[in-house]
Structures are given as structure tokens and as C-alpha cells.
N, C-alpha and C. Protein backbone atom coordinates (compact mmCIF):
# COMPACT_ATOMS: atom_id res chain seq x y z
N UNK A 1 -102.15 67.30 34.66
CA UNK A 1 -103.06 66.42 33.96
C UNK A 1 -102.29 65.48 33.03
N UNK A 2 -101.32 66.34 32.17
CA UNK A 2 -100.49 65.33 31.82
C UNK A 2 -99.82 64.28 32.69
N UNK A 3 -99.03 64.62 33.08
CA UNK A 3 -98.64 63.46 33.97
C UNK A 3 -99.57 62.17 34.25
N UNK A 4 -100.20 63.05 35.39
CA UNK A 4 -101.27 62.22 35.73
C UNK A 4 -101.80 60.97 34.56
N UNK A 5 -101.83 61.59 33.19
CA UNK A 5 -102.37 60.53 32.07
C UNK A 5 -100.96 59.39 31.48
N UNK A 6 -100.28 60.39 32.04
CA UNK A 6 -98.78 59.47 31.30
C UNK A 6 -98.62 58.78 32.39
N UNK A 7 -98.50 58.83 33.72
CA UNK A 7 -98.28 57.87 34.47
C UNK A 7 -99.95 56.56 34.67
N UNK A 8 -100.57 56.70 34.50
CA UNK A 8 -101.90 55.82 34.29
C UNK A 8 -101.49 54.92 33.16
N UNK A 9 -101.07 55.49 31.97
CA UNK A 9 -100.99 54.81 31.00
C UNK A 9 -99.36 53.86 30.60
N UNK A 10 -98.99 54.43 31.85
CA UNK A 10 -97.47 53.79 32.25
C UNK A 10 -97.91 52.39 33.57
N UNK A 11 -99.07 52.81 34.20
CA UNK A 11 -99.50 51.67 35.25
C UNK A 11 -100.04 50.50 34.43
N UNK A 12 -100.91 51.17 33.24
CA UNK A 12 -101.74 50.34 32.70
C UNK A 12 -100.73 49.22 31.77
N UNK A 13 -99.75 49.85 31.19
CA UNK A 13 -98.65 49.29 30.12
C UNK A 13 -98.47 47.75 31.04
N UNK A 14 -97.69 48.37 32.61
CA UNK A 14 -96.99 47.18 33.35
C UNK A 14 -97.96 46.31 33.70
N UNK A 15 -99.26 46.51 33.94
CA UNK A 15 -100.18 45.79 34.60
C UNK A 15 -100.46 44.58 33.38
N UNK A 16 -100.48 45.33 32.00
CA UNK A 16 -100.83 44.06 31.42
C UNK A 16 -99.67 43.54 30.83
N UNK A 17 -98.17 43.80 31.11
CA UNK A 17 -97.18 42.78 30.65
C UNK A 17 -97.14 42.10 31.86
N UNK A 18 -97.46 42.53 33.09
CA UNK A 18 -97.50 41.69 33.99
C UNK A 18 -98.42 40.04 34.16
N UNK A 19 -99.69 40.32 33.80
CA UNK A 19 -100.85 39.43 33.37
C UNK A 19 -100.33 38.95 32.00
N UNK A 20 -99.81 39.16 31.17
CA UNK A 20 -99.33 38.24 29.88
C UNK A 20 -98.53 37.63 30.48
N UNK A 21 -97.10 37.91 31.44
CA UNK A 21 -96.37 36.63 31.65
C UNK A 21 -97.15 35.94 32.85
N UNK A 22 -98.00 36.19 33.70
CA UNK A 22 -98.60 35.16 34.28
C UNK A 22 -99.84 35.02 33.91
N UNK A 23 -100.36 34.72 32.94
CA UNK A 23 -101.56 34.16 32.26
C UNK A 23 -102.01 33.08 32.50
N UNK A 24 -103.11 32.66 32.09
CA UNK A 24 -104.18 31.71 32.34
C UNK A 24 -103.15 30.40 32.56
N UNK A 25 -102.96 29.44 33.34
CA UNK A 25 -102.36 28.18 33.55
C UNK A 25 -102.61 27.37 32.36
N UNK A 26 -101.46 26.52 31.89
CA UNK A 26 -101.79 25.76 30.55
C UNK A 26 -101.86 24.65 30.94
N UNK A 27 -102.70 23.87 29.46
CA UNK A 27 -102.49 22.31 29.89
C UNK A 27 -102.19 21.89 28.38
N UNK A 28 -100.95 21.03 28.37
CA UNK A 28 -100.58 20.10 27.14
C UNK A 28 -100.85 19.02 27.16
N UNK A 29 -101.35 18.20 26.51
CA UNK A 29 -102.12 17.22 26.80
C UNK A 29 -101.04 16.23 25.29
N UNK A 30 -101.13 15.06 25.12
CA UNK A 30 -100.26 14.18 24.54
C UNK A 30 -100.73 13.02 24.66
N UNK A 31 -101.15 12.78 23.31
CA UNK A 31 -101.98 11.14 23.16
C UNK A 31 -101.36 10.37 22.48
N UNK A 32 -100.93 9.17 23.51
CA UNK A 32 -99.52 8.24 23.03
C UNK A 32 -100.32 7.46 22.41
N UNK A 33 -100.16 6.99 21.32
CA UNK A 33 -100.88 5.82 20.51
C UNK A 33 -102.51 5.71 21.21
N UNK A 34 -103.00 6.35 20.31
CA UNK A 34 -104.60 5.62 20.75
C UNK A 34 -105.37 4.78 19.91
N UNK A 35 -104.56 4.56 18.74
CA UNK A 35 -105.15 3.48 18.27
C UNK A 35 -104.99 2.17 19.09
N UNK A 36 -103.99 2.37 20.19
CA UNK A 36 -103.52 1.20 20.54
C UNK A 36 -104.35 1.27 22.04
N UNK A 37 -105.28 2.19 22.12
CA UNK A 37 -106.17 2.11 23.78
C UNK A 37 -107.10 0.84 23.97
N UNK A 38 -107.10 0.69 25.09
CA UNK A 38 -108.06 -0.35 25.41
C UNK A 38 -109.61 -0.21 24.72
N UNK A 39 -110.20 0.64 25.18
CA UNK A 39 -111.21 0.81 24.59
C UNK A 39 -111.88 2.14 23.92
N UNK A 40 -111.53 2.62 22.66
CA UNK A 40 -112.05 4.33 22.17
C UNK A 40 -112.34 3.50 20.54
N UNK A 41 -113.48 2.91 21.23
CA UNK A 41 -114.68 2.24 20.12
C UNK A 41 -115.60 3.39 19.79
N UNK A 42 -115.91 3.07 18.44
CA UNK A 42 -117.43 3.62 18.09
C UNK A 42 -118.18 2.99 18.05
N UNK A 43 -119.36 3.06 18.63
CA UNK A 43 -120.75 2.31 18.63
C UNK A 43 -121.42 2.54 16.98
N UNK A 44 -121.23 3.64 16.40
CA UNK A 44 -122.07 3.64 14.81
C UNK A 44 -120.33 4.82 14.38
N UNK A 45 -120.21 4.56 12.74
CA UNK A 45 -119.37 5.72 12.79
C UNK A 45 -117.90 4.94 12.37
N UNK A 46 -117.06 6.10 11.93
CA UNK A 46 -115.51 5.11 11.54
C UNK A 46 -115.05 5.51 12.63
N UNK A 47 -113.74 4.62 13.16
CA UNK A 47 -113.06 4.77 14.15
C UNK A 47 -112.51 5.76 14.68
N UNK A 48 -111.25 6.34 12.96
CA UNK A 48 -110.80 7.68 13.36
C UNK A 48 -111.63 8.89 13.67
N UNK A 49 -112.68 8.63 13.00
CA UNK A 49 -113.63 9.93 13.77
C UNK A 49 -113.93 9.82 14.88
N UNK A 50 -114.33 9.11 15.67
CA UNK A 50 -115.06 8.67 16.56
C UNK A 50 -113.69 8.99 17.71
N UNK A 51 -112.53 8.73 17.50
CA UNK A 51 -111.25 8.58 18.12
C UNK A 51 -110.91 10.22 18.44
N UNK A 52 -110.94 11.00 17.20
CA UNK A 52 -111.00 12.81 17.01
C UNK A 52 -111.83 13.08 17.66
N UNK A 53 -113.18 12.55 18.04
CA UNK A 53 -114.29 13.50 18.81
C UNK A 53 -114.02 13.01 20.29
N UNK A 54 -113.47 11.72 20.49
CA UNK A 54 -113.13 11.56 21.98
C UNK A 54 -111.89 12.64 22.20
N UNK A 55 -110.65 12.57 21.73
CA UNK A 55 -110.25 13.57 22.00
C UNK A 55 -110.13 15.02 22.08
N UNK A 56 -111.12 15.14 21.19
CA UNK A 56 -111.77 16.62 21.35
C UNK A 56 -112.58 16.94 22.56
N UNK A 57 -113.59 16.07 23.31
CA UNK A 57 -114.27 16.32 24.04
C UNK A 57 -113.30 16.28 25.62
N UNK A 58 -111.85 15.14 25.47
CA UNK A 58 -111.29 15.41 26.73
C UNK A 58 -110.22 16.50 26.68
N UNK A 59 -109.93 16.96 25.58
CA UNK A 59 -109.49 18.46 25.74
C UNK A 59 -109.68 19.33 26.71
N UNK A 60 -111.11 19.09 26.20
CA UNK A 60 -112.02 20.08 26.85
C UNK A 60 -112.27 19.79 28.67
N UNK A 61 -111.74 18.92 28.99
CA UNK A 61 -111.90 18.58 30.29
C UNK A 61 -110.74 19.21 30.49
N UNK A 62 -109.91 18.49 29.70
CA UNK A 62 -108.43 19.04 30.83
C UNK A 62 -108.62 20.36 30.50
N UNK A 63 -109.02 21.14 29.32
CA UNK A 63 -109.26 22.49 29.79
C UNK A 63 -109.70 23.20 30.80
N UNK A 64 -110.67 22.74 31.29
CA UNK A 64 -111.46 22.94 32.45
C UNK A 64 -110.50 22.83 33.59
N UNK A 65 -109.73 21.66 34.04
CA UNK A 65 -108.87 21.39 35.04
C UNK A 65 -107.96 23.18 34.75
N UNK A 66 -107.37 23.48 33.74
CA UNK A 66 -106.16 24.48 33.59
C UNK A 66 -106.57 25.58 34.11
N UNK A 67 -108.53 26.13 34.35
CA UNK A 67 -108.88 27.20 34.86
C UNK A 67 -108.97 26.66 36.59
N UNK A 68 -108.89 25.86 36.83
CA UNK A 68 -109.18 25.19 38.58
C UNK A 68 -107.40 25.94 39.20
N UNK A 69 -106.08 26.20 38.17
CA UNK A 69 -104.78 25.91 38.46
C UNK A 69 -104.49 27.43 38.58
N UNK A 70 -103.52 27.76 39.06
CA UNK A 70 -103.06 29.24 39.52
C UNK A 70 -102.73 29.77 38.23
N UNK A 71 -102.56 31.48 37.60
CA UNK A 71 -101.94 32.04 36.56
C UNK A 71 -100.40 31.38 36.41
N UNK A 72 -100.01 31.15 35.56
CA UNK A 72 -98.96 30.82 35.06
C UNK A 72 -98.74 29.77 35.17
N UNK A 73 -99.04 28.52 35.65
CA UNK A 73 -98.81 26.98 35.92
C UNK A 73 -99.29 26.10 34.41
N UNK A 74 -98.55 25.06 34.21
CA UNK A 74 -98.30 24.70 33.24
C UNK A 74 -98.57 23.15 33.60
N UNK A 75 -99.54 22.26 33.12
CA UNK A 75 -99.79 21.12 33.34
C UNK A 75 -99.72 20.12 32.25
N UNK A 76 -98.34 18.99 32.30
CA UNK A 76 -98.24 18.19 30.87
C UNK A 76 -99.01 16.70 31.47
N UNK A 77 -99.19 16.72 30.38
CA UNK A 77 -100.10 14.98 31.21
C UNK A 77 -100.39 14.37 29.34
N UNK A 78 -99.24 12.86 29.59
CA UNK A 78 -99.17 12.11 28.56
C UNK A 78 -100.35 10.81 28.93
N UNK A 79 -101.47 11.00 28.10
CA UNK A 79 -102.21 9.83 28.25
C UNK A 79 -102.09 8.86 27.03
N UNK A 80 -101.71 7.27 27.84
CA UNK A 80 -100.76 6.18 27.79
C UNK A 80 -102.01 4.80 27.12
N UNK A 81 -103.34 5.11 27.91
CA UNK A 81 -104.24 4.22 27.92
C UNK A 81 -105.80 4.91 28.30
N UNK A 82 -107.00 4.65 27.54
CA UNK A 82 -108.19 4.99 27.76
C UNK A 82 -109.17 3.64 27.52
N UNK A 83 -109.94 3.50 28.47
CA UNK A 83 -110.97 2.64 28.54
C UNK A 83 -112.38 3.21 29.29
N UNK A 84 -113.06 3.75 27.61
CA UNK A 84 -114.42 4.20 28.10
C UNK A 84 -115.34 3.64 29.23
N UNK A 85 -116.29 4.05 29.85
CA UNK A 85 -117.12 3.68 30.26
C UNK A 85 -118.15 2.60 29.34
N UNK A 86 -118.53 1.45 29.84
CA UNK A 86 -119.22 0.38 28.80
C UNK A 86 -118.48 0.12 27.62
N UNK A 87 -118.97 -0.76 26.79
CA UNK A 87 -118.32 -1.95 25.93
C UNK A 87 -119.39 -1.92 24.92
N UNK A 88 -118.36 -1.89 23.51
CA UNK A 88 -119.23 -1.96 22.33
C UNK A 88 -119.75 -3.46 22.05
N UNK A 89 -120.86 -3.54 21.48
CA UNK A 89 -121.45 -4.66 21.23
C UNK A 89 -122.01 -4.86 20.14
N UNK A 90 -122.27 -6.19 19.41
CA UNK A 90 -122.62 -5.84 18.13
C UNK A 90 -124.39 -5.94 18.19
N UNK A 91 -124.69 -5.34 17.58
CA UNK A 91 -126.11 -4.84 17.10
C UNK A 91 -126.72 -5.85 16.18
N UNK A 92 -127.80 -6.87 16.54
CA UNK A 92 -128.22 -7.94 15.35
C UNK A 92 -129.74 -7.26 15.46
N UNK A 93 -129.93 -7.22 14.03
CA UNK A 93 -131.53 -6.95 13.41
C UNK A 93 -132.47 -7.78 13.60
N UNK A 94 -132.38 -9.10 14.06
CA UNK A 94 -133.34 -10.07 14.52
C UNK A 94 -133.05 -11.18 14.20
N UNK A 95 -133.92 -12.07 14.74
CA UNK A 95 -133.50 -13.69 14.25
C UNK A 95 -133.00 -13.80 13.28
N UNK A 96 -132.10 -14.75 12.71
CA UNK A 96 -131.79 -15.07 11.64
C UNK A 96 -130.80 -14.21 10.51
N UNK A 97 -130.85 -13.19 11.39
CA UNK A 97 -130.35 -12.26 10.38
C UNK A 97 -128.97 -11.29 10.65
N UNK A 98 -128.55 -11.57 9.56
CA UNK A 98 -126.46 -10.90 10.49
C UNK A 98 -126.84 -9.60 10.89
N UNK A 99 -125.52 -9.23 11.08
CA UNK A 99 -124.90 -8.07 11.85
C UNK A 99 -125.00 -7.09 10.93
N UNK A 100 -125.41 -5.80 11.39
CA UNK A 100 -126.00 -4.80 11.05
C UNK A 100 -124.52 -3.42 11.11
N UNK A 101 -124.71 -2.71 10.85
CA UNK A 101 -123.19 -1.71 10.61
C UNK A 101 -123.14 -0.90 11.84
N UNK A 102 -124.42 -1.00 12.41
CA UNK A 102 -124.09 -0.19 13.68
C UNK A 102 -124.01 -1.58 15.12
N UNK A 103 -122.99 -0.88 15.96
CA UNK A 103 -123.04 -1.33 16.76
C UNK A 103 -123.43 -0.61 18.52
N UNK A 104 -123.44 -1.21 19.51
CA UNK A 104 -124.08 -0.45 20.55
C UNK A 104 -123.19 -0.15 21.89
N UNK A 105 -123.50 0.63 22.19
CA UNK A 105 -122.42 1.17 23.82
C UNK A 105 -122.93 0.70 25.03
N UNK A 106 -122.88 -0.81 25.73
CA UNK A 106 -123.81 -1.06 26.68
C UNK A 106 -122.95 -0.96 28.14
N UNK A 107 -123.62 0.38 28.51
CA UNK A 107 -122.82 0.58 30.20
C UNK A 107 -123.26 0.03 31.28
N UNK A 108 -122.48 -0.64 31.81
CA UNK A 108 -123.26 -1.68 32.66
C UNK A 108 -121.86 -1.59 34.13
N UNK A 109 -121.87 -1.76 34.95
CA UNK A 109 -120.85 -1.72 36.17
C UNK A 109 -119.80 -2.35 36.11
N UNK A 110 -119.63 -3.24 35.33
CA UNK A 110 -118.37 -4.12 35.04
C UNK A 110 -117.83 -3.58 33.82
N UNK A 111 -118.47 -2.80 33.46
CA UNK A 111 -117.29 -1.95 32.95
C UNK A 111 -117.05 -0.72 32.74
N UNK A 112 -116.48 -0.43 33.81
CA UNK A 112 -115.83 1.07 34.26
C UNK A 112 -115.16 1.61 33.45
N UNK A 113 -115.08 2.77 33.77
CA UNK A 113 -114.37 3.78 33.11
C UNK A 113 -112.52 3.80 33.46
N UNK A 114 -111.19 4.06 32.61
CA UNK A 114 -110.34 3.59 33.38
C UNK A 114 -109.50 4.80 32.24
N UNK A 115 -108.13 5.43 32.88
CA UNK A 115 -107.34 5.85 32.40
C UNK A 115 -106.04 5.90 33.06
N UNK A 116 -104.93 5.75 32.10
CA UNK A 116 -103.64 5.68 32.63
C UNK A 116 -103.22 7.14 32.02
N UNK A 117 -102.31 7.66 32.84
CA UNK A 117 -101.42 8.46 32.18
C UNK A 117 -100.12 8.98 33.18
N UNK A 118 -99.31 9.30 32.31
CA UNK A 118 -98.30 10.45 32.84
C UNK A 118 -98.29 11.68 33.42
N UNK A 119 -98.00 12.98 34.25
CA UNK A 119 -97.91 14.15 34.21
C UNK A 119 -96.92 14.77 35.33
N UNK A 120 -96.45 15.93 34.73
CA UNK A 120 -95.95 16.74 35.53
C UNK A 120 -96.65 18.03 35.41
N UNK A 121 -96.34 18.84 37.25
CA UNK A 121 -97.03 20.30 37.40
C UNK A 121 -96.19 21.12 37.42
N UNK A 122 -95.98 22.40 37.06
CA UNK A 122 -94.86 23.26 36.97
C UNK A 122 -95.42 24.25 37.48
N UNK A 123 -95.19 25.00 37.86
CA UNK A 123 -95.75 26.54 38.99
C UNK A 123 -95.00 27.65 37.88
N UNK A 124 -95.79 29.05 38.02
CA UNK A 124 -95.16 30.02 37.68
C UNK A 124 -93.79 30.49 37.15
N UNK A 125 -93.07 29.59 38.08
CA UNK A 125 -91.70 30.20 38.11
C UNK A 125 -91.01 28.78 37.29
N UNK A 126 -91.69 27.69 36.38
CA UNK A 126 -90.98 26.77 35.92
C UNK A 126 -91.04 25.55 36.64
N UNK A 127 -91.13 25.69 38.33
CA UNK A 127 -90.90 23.88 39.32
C UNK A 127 -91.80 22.94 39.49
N UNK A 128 -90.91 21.99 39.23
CA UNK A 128 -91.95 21.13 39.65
C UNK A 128 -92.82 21.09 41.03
N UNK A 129 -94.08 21.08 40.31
CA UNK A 129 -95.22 20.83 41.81
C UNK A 129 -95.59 19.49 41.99
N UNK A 130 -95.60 19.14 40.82
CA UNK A 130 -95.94 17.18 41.23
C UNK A 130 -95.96 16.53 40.17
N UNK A 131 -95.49 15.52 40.24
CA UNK A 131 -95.55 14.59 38.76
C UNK A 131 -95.93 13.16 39.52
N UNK A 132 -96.80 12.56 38.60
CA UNK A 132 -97.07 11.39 38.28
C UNK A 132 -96.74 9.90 37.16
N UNK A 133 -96.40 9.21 37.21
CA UNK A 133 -95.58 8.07 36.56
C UNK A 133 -96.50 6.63 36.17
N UNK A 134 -97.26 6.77 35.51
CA UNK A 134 -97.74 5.54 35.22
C UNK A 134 -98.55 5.33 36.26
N UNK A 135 -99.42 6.65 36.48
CA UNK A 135 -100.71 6.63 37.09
C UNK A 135 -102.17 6.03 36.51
N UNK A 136 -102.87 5.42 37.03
CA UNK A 136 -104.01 4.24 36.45
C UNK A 136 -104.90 4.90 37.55
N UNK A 137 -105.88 5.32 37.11
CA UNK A 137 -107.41 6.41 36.91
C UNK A 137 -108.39 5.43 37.02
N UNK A 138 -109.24 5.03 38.27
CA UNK A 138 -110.75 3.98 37.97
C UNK A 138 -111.46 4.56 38.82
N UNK A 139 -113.01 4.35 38.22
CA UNK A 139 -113.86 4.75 38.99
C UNK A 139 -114.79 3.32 38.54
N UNK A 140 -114.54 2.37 39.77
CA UNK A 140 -115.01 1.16 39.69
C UNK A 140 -116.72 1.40 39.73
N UNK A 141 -116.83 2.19 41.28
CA UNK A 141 -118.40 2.15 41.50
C UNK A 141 -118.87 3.71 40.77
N UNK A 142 -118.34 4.26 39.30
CA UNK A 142 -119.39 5.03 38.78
C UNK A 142 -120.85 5.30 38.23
N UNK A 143 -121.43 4.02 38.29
CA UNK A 143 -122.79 4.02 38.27
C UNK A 143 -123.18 4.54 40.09
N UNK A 144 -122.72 4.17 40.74
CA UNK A 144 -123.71 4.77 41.87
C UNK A 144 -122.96 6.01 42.88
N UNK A 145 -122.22 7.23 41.97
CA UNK A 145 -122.00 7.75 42.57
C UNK A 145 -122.95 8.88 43.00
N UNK A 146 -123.76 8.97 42.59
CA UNK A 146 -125.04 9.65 43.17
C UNK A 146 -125.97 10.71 42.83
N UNK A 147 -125.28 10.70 41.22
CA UNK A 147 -126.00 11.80 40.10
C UNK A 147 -125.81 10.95 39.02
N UNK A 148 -127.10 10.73 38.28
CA UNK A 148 -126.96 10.60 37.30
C UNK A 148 -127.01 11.45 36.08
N UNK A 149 -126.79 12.49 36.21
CA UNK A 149 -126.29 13.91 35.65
C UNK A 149 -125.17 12.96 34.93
N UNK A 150 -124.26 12.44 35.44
CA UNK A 150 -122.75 11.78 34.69
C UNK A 150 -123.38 11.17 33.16
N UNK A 151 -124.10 9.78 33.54
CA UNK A 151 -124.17 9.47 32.12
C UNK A 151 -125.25 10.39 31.05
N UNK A 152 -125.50 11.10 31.29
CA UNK A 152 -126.31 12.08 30.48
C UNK A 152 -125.43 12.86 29.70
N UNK A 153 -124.44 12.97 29.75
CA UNK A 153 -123.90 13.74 29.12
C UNK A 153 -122.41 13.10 28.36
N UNK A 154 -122.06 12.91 27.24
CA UNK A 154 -121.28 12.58 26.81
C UNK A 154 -119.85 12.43 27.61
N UNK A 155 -119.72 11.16 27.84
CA UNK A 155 -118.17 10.94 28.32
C UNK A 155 -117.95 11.68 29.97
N UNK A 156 -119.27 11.72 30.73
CA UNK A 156 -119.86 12.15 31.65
C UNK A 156 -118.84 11.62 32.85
N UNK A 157 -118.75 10.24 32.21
CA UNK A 157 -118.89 9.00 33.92
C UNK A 157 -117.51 9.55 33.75
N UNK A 158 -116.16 9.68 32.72
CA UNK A 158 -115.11 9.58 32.50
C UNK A 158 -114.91 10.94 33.20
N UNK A 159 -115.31 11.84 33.30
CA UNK A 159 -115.32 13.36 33.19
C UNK A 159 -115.55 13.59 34.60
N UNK A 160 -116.26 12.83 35.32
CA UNK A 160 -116.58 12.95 36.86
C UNK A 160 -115.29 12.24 37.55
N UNK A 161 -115.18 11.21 37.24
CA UNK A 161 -113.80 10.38 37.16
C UNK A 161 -112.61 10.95 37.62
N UNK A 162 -112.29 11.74 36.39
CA UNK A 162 -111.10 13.06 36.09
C UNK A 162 -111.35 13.84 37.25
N UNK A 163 -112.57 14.36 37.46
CA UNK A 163 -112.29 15.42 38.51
C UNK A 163 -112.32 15.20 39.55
N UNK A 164 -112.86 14.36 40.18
CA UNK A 164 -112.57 13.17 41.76
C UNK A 164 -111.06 13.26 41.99
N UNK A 165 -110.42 12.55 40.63
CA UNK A 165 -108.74 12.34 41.07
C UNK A 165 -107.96 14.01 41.31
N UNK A 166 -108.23 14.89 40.20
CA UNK A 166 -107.69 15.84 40.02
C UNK A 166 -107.92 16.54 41.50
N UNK A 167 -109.26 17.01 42.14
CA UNK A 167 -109.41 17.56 42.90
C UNK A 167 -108.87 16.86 44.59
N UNK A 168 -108.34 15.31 44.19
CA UNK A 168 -108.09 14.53 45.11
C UNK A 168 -106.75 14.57 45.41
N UNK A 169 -105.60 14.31 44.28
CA UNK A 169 -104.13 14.26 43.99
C UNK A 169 -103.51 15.54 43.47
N UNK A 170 -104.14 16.56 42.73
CA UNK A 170 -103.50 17.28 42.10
C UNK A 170 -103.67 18.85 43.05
N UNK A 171 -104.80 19.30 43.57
CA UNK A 171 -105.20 20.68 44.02
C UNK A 171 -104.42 20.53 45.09
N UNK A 172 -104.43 19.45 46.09
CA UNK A 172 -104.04 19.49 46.98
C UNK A 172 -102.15 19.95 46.81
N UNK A 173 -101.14 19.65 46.37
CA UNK A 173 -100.18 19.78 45.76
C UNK A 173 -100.17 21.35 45.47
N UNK A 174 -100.88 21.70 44.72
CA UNK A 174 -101.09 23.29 44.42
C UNK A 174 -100.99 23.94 45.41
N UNK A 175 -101.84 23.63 46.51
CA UNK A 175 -102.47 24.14 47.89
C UNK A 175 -101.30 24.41 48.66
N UNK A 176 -100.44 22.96 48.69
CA UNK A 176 -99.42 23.29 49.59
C UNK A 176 -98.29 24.53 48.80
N UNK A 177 -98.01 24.23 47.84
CA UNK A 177 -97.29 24.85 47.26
C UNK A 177 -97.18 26.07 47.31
N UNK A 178 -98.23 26.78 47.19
CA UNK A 178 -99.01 27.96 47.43
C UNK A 178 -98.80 28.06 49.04
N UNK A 179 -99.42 27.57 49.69
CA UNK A 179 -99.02 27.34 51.31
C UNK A 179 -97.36 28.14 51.81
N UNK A 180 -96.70 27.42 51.00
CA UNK A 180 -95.08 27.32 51.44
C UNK A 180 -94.93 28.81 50.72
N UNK A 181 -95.68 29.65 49.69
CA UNK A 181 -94.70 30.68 49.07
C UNK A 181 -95.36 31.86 50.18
């Protein structure tokens, strides 16, 4: 019985140093100047906030991408340039009368959603699986891709966007990779 408990608790030891060094796939994410992006306007609101909650919310995307990626894979991706979906506009109170402190987010098809960035994929063991170089991200026709589920939800159209390319350029790469071991 002893044994039996000392060796269980000797399986159990390796099993989870095993799962700590191949753990959940990471993603580092790196935002090169965004004051300097095309477009990460606030419609009402100061900039830098408005700038903190965009990047808070695409965190959270590329988080999402890091659970799609095998245990231990490591995904860096330097974003270079962001241009929301729609264009801020200024907000007038009526005839005659100036500009008001809020302004408005009007999404309209001409202006798409657009991102540039950098990245490399690293597998388990450290290698490169794929890198990208001054990759440019559009989803020209995102108004009619066929849910409007996208703009309902904050940073939606951008977010559907992301995962079109990712599941287009990036899984596939994984796939083979995985393929070959």
C-alpha cells in the first residue's frame, strides 16, 4: 500500500512538472507607438483612456488566439499600425451652434477596419513556426460578411478580422508543423 501511494504520488509529482513546462501557449503582444496609429480615436472620452481600453480589449483577442495554439508555443506579434473600423466625426448640436465635446464613430464601408503588424511563432521546443514582416490585416468587405453579431459587440468587425487571418495564415503553419513531428 505504501508503495503503491509513493509511487502515485511520484506519477502525480512528474505529470505536473511535465504540464508546467508545456503549459498553456503564450502570446506577447507589443504596441509600437500608438499614439502614432492611424486611427485609435475616441468618439466621447480622453484619448489615453480610450487608447488603454482599445488595448485592453485586443489583449483579450490575442488571448483567445494563444488558447486556439498547442501547449508550450509562444506567439510575439509587434503591432506597428491600427485603424479602427469607421471614422470619428464631429458631433454639432444644431444649427448655428459649435461643436459639442463629444464626438461620433460613423461605420460606414469605406472605412474598414485595418492592421499592420509583426510576428513570430515558436513551438515547444523554442523554433520558429512562422514569422511575419510588415504584415497589413484588411477586411475591406466587413460590413457584409454575414453576421451582424460583429458590430454588436465592441471592436467586433476588428476581432472577426483577426480571426479570418489567424485561422487563414497562422493554424495552418501549426498544422503542418505538427504534421512533420
Amino acid at each position: 500500500m505504501r508503495n503503491t501511494l509513493l509511487m502515485f504520488s511520484t506519477a502525480m509529482l512528474i505529470s505536473v512538472a511535465a504540464s508546467a513546462a508545456t503549459g498553456p501557449a503564450e502570446v506577447k503582444l507589443t504596441w509600437q507607438n500608438p499614439e502614432k496609429y492611424t486611427d485609435i480615436r475616441p468618439g466621447t472620452g480622453t484619448k489615453k483612456a480610450y487608447q488603454q481600453r482599445v488595448i485592453k480589449a485586443f489583449d483579450k483577442i490575442w488571448a483567445e488566439f494563444a488558447e486556439k495554439l498547442p501547449a508550450g508555443y509562444k506567439f510575439e506579434v509587434v503591432i506597428t499600425d491600427l485603424d479602427l473600423a469607421g471614422d470619428v466625426e464631429p458631433m454639432y448640436s444644431g444649427p448655428g451652434v459649435g461643436r459639442t465635446m463629444n464626438d461620433i464613430r460613423v461605420v460606414k464601408d469605406i472605412y474598414f477596419p485595418k492592421m499592420n503588424l509583426d510576428y513570430v511563432l515558436y513551438d515547444a521546443n523554442n523554433v520558429e513556426v512562422a514569422k511575419g514582416t510588415a504584415v497589413k490585416i484588411k477586411d475591406m468587405g466587413f460590413m457584409q460578411s454575414g453576421s451582424i453579431n460583429h458590430g454588436s459587440r465592441e471592436f467586433g468587425y476588428e476581432q472577426h478580422m483577426l480571426e479570418k487571418w489567424f485561422e487563414k495564415e497562422v493554424l495552418p503553419k501549426v498544422q503542418t508543423t505538427a504534421a512533420k513531428s
